[in-house]
N, C-alpha and C. Protein backbone atom coordinates (compact mmCIF):
# COMPACT_ATOMS: atom_id res chain seq x y z
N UNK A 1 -7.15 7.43 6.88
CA UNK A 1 -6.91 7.85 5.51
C UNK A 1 -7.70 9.11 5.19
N UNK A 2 -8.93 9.34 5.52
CA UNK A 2 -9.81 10.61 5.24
C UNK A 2 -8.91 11.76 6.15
N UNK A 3 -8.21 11.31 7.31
CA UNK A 3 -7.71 12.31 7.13
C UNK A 3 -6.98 13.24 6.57
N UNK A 4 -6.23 12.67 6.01
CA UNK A 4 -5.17 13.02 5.48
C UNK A 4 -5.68 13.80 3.96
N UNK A 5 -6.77 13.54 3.58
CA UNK A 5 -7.19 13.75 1.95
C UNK A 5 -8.66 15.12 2.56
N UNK A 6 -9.15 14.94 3.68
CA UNK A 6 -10.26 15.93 3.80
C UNK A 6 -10.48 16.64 5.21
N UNK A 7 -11.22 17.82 5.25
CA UNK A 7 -11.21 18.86 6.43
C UNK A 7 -11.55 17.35 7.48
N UNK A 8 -11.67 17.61 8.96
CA UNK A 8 -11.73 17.00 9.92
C UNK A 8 -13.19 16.58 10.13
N UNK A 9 -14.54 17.49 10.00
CA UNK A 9 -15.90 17.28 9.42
C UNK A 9 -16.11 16.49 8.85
N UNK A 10 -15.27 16.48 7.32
CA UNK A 10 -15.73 15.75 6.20
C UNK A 10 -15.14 14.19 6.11
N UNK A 11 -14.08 14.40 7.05
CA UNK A 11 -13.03 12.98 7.58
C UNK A 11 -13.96 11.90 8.11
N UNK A 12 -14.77 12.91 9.41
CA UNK A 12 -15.66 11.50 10.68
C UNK A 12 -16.81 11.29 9.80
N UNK A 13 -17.23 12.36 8.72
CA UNK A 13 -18.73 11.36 8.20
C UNK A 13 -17.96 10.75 7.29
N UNK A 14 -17.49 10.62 6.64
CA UNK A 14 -16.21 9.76 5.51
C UNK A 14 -16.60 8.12 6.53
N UNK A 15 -15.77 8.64 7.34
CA UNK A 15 -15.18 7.25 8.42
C UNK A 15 -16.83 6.53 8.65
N UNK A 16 -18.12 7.79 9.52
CA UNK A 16 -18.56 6.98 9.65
C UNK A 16 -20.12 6.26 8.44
N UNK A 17 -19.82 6.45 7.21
CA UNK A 17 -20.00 5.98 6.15
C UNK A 17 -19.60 4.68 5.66
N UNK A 18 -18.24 5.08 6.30
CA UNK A 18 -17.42 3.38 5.97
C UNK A 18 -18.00 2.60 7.28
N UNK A 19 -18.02 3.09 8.10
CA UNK A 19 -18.16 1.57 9.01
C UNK A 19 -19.61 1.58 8.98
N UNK A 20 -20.74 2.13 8.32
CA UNK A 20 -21.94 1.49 7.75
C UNK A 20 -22.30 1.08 7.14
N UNK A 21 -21.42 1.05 6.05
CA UNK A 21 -21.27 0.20 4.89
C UNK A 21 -20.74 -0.99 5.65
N UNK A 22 -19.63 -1.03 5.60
CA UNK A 22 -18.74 -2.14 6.14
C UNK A 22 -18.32 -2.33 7.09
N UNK A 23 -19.14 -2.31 7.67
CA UNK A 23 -19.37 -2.88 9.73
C UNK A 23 -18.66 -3.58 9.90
N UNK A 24 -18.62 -4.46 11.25
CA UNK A 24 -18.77 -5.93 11.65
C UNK A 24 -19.56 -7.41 11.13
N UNK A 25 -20.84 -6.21 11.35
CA UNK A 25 -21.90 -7.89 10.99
C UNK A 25 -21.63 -8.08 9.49
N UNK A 26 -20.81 -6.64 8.80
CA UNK A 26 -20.81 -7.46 6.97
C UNK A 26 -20.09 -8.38 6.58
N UNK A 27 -20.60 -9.46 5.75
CA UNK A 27 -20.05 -10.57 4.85
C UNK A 27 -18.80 -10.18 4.71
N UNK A 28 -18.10 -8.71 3.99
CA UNK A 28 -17.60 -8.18 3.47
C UNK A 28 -15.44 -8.55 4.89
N UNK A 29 -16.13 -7.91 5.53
CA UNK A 29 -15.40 -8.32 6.74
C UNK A 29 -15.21 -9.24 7.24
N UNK A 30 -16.13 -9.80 7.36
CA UNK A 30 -15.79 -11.45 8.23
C UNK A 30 -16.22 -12.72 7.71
N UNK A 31 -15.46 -12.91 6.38
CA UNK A 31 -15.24 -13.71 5.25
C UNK A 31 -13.86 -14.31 5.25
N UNK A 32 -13.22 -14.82 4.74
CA UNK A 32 -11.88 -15.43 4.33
C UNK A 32 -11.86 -14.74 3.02
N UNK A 33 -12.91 -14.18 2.08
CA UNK A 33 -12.85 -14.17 0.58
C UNK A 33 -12.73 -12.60 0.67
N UNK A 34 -13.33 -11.81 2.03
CA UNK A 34 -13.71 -10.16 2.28
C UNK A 34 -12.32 -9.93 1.50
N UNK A 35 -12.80 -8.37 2.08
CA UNK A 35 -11.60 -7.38 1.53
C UNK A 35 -10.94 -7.06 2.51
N UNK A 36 -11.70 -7.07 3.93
CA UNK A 36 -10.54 -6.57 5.32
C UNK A 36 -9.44 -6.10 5.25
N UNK A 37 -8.67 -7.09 4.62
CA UNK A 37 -6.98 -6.76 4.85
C UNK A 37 -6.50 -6.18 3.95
N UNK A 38 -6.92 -5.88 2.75
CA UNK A 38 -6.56 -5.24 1.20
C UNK A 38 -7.04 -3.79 1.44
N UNK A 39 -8.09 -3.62 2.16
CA UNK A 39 -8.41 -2.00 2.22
C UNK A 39 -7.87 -1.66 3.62
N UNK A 40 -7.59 -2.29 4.59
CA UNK A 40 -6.31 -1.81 5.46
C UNK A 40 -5.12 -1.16 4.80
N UNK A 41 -4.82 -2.17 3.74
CA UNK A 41 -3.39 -1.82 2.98
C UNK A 41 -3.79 -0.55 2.23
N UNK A 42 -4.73 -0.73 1.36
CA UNK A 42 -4.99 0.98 0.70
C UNK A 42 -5.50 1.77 1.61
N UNK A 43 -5.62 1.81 2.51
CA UNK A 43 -6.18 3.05 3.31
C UNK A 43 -4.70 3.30 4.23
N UNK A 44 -3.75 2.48 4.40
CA UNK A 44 -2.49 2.77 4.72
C UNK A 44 -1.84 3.30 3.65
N UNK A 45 -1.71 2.85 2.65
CA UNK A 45 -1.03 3.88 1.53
C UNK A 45 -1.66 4.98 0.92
N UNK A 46 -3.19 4.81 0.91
CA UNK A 46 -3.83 6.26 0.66
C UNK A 46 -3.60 7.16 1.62
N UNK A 47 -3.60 6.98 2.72
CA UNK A 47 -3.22 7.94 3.73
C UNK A 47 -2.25 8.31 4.47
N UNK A 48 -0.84 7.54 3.81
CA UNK A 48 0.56 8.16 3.90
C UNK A 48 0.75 8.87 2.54
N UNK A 49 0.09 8.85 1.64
CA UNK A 49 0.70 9.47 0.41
C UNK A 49 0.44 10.94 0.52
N UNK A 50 -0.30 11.43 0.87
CA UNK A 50 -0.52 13.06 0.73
C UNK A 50 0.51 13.27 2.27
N UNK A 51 0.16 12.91 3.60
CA UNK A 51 1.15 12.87 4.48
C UNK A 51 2.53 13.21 4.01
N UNK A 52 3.15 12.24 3.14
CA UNK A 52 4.39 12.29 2.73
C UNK A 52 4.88 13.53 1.31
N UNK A 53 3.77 13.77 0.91
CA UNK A 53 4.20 14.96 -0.24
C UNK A 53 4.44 15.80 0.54
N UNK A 54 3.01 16.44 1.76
CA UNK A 54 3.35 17.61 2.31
C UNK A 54 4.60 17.46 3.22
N UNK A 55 5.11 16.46 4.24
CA UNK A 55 6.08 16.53 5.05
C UNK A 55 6.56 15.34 4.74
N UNK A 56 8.52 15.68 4.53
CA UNK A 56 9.03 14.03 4.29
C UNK A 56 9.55 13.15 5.34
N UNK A 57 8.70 12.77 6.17
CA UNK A 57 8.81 12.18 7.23
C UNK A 57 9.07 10.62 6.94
N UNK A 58 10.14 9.92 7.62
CA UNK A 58 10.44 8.69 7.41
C UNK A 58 9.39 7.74 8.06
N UNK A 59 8.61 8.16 8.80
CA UNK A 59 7.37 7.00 9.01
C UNK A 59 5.79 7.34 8.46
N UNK A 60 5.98 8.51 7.67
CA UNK A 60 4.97 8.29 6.24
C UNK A 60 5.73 7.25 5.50
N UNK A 61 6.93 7.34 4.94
CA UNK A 61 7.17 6.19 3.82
C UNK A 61 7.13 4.95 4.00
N UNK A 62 7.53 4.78 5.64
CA UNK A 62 7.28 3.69 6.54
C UNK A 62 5.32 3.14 5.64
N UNK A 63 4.56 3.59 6.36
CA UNK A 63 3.39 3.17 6.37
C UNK A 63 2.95 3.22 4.62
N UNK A 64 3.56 3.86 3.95
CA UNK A 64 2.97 3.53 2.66
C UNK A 64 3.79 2.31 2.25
N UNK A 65 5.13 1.94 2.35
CA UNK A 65 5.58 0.74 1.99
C UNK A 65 4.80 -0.07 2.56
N UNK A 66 4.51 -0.17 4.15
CA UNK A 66 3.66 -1.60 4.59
C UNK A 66 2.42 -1.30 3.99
N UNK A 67 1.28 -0.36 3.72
CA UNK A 67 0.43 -0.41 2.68
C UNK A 67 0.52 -1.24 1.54
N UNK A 68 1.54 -1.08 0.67
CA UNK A 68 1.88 -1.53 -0.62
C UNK A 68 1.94 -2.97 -0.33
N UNK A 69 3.08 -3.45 0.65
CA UNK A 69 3.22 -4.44 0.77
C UNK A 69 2.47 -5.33 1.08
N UNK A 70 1.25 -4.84 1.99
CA UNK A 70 -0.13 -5.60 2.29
C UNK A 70 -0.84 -5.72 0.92
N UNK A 71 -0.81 -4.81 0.34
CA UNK A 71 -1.52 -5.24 -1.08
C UNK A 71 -1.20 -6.02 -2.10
N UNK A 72 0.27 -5.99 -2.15
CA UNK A 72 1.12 -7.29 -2.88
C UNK A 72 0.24 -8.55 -1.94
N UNK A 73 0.66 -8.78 -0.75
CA UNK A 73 0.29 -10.34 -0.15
C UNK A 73 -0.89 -9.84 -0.29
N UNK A 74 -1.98 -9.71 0.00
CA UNK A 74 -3.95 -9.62 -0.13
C UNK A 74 -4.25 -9.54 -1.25
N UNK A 75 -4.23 -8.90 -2.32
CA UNK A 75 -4.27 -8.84 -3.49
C UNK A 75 -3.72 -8.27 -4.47
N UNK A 76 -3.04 -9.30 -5.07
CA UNK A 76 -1.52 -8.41 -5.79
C UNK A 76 -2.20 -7.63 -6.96
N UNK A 77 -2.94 -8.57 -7.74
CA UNK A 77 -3.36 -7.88 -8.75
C UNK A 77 -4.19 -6.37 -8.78
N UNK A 78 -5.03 -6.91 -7.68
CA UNK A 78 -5.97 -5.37 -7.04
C UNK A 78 -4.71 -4.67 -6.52
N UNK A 79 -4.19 -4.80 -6.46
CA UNK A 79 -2.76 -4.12 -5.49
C UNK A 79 -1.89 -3.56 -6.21
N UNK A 80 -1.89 -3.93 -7.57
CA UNK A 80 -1.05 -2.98 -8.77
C UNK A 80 -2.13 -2.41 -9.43
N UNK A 81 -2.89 -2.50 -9.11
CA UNK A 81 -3.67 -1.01 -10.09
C UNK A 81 -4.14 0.24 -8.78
N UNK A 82 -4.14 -0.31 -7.67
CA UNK A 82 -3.90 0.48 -6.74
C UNK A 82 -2.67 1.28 -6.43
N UNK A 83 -1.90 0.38 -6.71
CA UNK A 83 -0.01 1.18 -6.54
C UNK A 83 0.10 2.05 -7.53
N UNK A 84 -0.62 1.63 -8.90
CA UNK A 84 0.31 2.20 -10.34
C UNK A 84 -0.50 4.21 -10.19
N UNK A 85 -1.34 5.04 -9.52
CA UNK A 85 -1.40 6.42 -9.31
C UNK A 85 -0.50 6.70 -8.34
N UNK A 86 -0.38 5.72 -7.36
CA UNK A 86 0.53 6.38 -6.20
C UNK A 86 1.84 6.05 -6.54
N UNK A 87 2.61 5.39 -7.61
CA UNK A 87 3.75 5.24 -8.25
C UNK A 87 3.96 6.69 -9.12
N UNK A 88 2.70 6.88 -9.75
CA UNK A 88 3.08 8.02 -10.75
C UNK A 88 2.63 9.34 -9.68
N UNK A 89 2.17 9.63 -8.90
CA UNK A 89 2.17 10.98 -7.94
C UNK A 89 3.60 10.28 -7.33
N UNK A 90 4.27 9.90 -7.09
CA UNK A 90 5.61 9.73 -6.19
C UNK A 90 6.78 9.94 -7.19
N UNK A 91 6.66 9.58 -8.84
CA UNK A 91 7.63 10.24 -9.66
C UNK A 91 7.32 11.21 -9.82
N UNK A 92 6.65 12.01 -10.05
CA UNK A 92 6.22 13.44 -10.51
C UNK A 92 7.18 14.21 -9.08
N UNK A 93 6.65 13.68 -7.49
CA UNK A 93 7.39 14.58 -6.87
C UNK A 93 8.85 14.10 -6.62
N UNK A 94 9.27 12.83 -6.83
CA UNK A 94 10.76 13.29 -6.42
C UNK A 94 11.03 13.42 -7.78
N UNK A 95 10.98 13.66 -9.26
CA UNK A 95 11.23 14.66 -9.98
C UNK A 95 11.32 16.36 -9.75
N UNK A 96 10.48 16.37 -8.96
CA UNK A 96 10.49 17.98 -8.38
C UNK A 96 11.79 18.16 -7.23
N UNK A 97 11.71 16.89 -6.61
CA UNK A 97 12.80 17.62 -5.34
C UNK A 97 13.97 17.51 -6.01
N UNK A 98 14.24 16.52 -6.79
CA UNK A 98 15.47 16.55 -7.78
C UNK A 98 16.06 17.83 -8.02
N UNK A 99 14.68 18.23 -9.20
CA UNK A 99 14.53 19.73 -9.36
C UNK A 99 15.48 20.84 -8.36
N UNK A 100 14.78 20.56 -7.46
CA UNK A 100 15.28 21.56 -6.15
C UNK A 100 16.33 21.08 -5.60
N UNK A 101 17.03 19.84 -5.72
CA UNK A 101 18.57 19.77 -5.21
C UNK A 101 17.69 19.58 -3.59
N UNK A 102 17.15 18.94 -3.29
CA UNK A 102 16.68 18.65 -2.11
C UNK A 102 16.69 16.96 -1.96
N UNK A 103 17.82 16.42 -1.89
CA UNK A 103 18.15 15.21 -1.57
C UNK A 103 17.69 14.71 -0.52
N UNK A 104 18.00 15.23 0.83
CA UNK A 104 17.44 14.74 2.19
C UNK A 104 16.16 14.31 2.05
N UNK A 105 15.32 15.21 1.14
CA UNK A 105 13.68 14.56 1.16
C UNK A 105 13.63 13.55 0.13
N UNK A 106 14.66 13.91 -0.75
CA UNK A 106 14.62 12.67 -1.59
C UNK A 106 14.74 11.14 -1.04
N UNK A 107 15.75 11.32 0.03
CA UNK A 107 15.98 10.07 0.43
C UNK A 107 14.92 9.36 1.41
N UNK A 108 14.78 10.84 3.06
CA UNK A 108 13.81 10.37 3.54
C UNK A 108 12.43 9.97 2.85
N UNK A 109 12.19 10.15 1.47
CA UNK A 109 10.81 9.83 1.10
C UNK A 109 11.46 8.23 0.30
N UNK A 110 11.95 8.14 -0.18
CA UNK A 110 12.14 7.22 -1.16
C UNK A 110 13.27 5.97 -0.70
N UNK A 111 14.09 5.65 0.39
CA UNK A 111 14.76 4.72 0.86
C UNK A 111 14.12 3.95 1.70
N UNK A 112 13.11 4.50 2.65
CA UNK A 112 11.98 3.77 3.50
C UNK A 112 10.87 2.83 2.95
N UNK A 113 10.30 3.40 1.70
CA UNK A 113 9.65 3.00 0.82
C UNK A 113 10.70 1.14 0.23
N UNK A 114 11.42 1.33 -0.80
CA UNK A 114 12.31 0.87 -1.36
C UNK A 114 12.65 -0.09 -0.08
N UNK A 115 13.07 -0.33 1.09
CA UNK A 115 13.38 -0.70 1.95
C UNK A 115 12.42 -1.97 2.22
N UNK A 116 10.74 -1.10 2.69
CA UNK A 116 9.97 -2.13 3.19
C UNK A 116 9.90 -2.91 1.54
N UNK A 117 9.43 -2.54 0.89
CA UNK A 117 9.17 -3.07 -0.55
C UNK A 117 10.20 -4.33 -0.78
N UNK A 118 11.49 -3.55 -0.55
CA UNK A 118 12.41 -4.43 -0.61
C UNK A 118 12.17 -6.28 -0.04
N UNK A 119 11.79 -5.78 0.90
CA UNK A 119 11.72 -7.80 2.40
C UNK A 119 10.45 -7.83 2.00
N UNK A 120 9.58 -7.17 1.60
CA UNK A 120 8.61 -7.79 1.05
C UNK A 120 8.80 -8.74 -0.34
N UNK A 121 9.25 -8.20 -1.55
CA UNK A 121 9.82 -8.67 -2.42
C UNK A 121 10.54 -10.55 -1.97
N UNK A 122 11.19 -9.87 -0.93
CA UNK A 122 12.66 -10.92 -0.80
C UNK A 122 11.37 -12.35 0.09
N UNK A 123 10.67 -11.29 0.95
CA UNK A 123 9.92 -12.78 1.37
C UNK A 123 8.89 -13.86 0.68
N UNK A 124 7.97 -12.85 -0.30
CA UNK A 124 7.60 -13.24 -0.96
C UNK A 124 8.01 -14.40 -2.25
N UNK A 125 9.16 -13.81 -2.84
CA UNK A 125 10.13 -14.68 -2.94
C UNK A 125 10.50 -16.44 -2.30
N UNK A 126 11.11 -15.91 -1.45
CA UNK A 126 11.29 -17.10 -0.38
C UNK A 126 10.26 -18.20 -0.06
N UNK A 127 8.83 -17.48 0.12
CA UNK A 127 7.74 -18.35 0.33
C UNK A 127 7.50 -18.82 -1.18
N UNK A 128 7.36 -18.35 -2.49
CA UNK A 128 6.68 -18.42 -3.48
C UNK A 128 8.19 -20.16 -4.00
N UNK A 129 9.20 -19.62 -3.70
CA UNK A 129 10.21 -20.56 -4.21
C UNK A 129 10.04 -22.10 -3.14
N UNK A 130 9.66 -21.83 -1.77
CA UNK A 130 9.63 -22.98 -0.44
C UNK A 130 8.20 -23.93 -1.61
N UNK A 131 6.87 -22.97 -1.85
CA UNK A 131 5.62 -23.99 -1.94
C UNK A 131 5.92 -24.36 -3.52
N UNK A 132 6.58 -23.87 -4.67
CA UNK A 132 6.60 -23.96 -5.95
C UNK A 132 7.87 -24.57 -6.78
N UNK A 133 8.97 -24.32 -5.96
CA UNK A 133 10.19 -24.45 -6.37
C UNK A 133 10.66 -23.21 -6.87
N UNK A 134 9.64 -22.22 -7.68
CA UNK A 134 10.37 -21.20 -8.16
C UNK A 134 10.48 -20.22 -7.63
N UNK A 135 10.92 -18.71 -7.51
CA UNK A 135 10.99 -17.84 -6.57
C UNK A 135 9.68 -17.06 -7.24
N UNK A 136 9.54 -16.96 -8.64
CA UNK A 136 8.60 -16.09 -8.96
C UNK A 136 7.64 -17.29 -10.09
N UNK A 137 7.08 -18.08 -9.33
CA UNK A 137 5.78 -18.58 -9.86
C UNK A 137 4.87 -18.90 -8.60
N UNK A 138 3.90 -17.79 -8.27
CA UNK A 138 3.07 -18.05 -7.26
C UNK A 138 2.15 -19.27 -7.20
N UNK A 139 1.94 -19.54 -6.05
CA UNK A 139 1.09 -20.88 -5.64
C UNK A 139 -0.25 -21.10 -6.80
N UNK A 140 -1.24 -19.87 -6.21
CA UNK A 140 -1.84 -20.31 -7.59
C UNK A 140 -2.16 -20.31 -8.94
N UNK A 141 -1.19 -19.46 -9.25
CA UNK A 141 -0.84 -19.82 -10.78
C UNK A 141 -0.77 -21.68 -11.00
N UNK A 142 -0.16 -22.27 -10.48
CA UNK A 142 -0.46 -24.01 -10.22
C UNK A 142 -1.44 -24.04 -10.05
N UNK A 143 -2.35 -23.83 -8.93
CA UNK A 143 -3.60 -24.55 -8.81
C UNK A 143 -4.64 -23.63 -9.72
N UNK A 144 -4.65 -22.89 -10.72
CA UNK A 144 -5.08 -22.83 -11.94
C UNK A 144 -4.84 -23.66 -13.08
N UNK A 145 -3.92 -23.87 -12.77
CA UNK A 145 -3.32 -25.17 -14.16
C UNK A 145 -3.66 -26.75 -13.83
N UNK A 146 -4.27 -26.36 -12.62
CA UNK A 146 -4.55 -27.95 -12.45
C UNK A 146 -6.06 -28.31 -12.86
């Protein structure tokens, strides 16, 4: 993800900042409660999003949908206030390519996206309706009410 946002210098002390903070031996990581898998997902969508403004490559949108989508399952709630800047930098630019009658990037940026989002949606779904009965009342929303 640092790459993508800073010079190549400022990337490896970035990186190795993070893994001194948040090593191996930290709680933080090797917990059931950590964050591990939620900052996988934002550091996958933080670091397809500038990727994908500058070039509209179909496996930037690739990796920011499975970003997103890791943050829906790890933490949805942390996971929409994480999505809701990279929702509004992603209308601002395909408002622009609009602009420009540049469809192809419209699509390669925005059908890949929409796509993974999509079976994420649909599985989530599926599982949330198998443990609850409903498609959209998550598990523990119940075991809050209990």
């Amino acid at each position: 993800m640092f790459q993508a946002w800073l010079p190549p210098r400022w990337a490896a002390l970035a990186a190795m900042l993070a893994v001194g903070q948040y090593g191996i031996g930290n709680y933080w990581t090797q917990s059931y409660w950590g964050g591990a898998l939620a900052a996988t997902g934002g550091a996958l969508a933080f670091g397809a999003l500038p990727r994908l403004l500058r070039e509209h490559r179909v496996r930037h949108a690739l990796l920011l949908g499975v970003g997103l989508a890791t943050l829906a399952n790890s933490r949805p709630f942390e996971g929409v206030v994480a999505a809701l800047p990279i929702a509004v930098i992603l209308l601002v630019h395909c408002g622009r390519l609009i602009t420009r009658r540049n469809l192809a990037a419209l699509v390669s940026t925005t059908a890949p996206i929409g796509c993974v989002l999509g079976v994420c949606v649909v599985g989530m779904a599926y599982y949330n309706r198998s443990i609850t009965g409903f498609a959209s009342l998550v598990p523990y929303w119940i075991h809050d009410r209990l």
